[in-house]
Protein backbone atom coordinates (compact mmCIF):
# COMPACT_ATOMS: atom_id res chain seq x y z
CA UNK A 1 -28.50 169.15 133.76
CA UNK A 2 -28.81 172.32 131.98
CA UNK A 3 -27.29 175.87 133.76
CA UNK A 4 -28.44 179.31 132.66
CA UNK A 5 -24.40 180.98 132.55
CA UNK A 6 -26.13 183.16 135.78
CA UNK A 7 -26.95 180.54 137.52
CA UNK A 8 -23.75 178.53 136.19
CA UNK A 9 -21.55 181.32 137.54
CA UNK A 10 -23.34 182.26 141.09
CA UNK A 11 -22.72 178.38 141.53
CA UNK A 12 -19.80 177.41 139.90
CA UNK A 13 -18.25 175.24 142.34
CA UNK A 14 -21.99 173.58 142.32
CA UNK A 15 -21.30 173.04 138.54
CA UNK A 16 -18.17 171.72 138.91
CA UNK A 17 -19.10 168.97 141.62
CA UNK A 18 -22.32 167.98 139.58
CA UNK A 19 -19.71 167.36 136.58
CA UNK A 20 -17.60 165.34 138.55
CA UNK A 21 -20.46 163.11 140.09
CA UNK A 22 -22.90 163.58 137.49
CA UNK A 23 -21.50 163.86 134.20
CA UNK A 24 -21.26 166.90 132.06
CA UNK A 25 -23.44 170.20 132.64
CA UNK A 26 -24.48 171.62 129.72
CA UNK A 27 -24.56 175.94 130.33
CA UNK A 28 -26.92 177.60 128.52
CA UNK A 29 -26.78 181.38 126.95
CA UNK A 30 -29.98 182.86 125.99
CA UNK A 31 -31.89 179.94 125.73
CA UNK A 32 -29.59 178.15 123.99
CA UNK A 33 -26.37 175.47 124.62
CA UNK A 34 -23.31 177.19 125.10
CA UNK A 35 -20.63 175.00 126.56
CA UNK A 36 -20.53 171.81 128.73
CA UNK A 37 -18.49 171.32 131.70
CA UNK A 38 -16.83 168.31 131.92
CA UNK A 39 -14.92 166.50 134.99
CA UNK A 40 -11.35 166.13 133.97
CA UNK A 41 -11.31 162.53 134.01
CA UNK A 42 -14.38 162.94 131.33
CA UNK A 43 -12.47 164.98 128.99
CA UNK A 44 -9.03 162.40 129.69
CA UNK A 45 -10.82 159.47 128.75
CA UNK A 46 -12.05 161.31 125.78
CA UNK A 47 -8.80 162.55 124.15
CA UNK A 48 -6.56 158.95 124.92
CA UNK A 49 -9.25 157.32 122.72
CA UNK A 50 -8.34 159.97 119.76
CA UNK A 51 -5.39 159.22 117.14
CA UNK A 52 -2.98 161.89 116.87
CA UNK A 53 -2.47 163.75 113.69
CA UNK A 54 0.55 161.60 113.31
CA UNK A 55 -1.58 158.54 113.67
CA UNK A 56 -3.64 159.93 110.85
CA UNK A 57 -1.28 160.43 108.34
CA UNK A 58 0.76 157.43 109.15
CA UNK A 59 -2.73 155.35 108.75
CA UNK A 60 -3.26 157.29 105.20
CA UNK A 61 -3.99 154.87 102.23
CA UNK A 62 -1.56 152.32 100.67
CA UNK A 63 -0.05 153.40 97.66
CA UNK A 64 -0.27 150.89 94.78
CA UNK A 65 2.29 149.35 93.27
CA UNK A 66 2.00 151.89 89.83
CA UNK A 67 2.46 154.89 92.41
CA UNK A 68 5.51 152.94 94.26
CA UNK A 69 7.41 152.69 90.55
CA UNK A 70 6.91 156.19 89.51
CA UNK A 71 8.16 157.33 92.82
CA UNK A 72 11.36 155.06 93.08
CA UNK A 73 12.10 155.69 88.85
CA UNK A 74 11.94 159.43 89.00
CA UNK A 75 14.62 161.17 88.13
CA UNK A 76 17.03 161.81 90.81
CA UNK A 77 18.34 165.09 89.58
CA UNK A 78 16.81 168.33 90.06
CA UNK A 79 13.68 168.89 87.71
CA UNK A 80 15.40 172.44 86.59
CA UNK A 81 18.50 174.10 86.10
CA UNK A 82 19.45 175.68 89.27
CA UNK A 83 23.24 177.26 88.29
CA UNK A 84 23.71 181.42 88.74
């Protein structure tokens, strides 16, 4: 159900119980979508089923084995002369 944010906010507690029961309530501003309440078992469910930026990197690509070799043969002194 759509809310004007008047209505949203004379009723608020309306809003919230019509999330819970009902799924989310979209508020509008001026005619247009503004935000979307959201019971907080909705918006639970919703971040367990997304990876973690950790998850993300970890799942990056596989190197090859060229990449592997030049990483593991580099030098493994300092690239410069670092002495004051």
């Amino acid at each position: 159900m759509a809310w004007q944010l008047q209505d949203a906010k004379n009723q608020f507690s309306k809003v919230v119980q019509k999330a819970q029961q009902e799924g989310p309530q979209v508020v509008t501003l001026r005619g247009e979508p503004a935000v979307v309440v959201i019971s907080a078992r909705d918006y639970e469910e919703m971040r367990s089923n997304r990876p973690t930026l950790v998850d993300d990197l970890l799942a990056g690509p596989n190197w090859d084995d060229e990449l592997v070799e030049a990483v593991t043969d580099r030098a493994k002194l300092p690239s410069r002369d670092v002495s004051f």
